[in-house]
N, C-alpha and C. Protein backbone atom coordinates (compact mmCIF):
# COMPACT_ATOMS: atom_id res chain seq x y z
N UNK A 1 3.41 -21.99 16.84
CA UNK A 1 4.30 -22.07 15.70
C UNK A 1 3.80 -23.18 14.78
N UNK A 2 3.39 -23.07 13.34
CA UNK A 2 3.66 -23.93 12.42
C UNK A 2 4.62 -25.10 12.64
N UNK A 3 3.74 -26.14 11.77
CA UNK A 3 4.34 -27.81 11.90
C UNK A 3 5.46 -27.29 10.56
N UNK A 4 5.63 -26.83 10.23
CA UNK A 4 6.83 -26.64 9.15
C UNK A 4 7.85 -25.86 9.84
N UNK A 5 7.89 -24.88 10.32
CA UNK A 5 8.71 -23.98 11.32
C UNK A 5 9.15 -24.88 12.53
N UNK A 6 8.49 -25.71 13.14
CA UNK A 6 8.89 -26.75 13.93
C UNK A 6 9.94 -27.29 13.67
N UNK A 7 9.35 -27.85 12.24
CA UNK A 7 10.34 -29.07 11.36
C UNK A 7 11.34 -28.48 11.01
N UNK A 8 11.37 -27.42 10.53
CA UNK A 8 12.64 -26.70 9.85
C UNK A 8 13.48 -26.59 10.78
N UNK A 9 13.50 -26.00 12.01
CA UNK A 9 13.79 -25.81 13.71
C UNK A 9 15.02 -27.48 13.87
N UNK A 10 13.95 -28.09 13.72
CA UNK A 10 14.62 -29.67 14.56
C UNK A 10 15.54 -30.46 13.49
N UNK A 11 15.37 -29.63 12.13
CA UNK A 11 15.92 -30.14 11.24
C UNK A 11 17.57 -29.13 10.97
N UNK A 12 17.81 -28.03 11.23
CA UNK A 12 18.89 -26.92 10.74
C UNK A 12 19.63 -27.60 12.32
N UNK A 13 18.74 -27.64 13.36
CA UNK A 13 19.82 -28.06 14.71
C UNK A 13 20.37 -29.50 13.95
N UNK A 14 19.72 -30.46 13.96
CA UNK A 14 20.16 -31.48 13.62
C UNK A 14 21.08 -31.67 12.90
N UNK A 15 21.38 -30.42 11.89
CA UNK A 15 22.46 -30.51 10.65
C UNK A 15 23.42 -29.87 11.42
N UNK A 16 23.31 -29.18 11.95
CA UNK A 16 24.23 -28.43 12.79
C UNK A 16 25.53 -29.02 13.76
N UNK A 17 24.28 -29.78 14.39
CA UNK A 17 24.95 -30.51 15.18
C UNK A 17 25.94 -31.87 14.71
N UNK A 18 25.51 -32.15 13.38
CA UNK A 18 26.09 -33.27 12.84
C UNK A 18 27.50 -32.84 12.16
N UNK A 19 27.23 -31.45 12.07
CA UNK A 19 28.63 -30.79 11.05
C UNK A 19 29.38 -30.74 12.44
N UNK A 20 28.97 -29.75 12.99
CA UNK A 20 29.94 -28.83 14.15
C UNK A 20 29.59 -29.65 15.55
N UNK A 21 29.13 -30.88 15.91
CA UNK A 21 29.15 -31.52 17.00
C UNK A 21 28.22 -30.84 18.02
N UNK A 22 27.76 -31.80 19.32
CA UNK A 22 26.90 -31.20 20.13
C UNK A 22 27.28 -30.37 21.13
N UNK A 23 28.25 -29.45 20.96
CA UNK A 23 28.21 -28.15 21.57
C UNK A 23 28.16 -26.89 20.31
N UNK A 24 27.61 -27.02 19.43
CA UNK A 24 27.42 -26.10 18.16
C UNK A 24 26.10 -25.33 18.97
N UNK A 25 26.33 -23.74 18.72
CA UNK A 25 25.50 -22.93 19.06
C UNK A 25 24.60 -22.39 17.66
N UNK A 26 23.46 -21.89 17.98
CA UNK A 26 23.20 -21.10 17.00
C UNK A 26 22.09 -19.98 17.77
N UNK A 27 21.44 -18.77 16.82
CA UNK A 27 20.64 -18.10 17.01
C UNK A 27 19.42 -18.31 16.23
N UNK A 28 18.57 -17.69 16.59
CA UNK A 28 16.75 -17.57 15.90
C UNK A 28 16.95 -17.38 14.80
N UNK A 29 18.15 -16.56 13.78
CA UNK A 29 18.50 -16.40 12.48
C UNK A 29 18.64 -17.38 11.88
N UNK A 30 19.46 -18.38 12.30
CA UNK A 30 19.58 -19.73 11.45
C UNK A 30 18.39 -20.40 11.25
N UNK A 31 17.46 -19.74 11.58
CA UNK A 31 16.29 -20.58 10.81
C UNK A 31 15.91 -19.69 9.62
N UNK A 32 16.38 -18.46 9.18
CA UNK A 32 15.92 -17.70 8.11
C UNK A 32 17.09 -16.86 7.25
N UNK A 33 16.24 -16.75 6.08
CA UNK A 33 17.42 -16.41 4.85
C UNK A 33 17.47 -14.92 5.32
N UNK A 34 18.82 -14.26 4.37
CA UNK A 34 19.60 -13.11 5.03
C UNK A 34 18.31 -12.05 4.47
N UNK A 35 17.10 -12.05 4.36
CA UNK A 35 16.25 -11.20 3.56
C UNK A 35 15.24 -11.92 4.72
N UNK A 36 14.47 -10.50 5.11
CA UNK A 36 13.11 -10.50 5.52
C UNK A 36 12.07 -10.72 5.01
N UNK A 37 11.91 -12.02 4.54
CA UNK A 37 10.51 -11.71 3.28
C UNK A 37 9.42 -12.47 4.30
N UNK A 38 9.61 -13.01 5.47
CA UNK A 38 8.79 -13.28 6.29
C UNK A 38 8.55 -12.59 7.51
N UNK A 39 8.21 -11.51 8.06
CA UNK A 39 8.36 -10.79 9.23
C UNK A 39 7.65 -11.25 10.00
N UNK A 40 6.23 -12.07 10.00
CA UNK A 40 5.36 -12.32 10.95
C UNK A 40 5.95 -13.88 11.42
N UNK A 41 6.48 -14.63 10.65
CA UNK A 41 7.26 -15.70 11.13
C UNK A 41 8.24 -15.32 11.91
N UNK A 42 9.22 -14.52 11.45
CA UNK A 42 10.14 -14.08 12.42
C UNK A 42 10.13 -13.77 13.66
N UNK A 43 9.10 -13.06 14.11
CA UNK A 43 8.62 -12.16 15.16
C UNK A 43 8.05 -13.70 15.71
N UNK A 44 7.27 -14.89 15.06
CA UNK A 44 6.28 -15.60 16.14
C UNK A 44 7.75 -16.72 16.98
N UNK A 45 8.49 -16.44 15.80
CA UNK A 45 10.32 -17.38 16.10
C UNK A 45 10.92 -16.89 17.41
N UNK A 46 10.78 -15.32 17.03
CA UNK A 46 11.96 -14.04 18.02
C UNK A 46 10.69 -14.14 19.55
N UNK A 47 9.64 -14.19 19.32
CA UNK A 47 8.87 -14.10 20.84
C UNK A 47 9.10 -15.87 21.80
N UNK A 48 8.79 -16.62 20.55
CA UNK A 48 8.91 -18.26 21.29
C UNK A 48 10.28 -17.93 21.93
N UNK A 49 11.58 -18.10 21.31
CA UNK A 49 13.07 -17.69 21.62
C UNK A 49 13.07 -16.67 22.84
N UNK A 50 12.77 -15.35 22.52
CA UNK A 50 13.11 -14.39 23.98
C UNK A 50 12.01 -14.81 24.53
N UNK A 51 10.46 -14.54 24.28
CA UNK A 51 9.79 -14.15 25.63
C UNK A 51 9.57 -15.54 26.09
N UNK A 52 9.30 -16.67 25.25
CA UNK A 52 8.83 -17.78 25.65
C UNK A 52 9.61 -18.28 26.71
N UNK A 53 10.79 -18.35 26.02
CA UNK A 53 11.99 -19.64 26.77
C UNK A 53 12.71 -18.90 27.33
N UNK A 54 13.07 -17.32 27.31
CA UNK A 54 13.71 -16.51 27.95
C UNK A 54 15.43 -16.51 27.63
N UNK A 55 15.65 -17.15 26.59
CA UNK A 55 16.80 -17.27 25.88
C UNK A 55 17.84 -16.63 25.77
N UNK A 56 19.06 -16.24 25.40
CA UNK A 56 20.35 -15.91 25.54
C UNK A 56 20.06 -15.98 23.58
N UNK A 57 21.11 -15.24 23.11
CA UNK A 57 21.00 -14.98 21.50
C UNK A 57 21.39 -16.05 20.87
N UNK A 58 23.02 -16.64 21.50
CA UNK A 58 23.18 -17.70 20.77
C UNK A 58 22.83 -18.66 22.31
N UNK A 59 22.15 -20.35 21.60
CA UNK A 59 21.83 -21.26 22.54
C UNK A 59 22.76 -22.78 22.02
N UNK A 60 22.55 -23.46 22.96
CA UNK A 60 23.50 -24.49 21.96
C UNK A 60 21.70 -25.66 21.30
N UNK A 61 22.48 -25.94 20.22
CA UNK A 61 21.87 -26.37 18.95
C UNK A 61 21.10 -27.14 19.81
N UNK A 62 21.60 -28.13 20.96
CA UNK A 62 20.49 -29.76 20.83
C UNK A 62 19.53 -29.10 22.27
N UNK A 63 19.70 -28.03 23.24
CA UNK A 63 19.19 -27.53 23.78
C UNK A 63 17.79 -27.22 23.11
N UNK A 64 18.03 -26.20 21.72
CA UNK A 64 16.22 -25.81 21.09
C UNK A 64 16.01 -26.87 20.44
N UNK A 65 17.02 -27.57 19.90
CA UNK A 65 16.09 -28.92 19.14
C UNK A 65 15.00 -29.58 19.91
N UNK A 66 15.41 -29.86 21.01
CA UNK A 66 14.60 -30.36 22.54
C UNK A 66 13.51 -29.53 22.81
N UNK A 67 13.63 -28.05 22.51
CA UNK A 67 12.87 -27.31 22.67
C UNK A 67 11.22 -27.15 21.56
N UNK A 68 11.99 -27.47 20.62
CA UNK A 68 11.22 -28.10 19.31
C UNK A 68 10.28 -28.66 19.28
N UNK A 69 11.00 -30.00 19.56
CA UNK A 69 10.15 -31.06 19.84
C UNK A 69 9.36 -31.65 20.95
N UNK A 70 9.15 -30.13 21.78
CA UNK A 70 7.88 -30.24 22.63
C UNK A 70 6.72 -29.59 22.23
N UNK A 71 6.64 -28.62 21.13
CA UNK A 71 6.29 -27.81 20.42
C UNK A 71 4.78 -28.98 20.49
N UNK A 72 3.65 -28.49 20.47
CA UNK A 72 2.53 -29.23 19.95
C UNK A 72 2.32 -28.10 18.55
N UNK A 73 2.70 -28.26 17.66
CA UNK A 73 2.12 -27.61 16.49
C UNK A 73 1.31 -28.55 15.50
């Protein structure tokens, strides 16, 4: 995954978590706008999420932030 997709990642949990507290969930969507204009990002997002980490749809926020920021990108 891209050092920007990383960042974006550790950055939407982070807001997340600051609005809605650290049991705020989210899905692989909250990293992207309601339009597909990126599909190959999506898909490298949707494989890290299911196949990588073996994930559940919604996860709680500081769980992938953590997940993030092991990321070597």
């Amino acid at each position: 995954m891209n050092i920007e997709m990383k960042n974006k990642i550790i950055k939407i949990c982070a807001e997340k978590i600051e609005k809605k507290g650290s049991n705020v969930g989210l899905s692989f969507y909250a990293f992207f706008a309601n339009k597909n204009d990126d599909p190959k990002l999506l898909m490298e997002v949707a494989t890290w999420w299911i196949k990588t980490h073996k994930l559940d749809h919604f996860e709680k926020a500081l769980k992938i932030k953590k997940l993030a920021m092991q990321l070597n990108a």
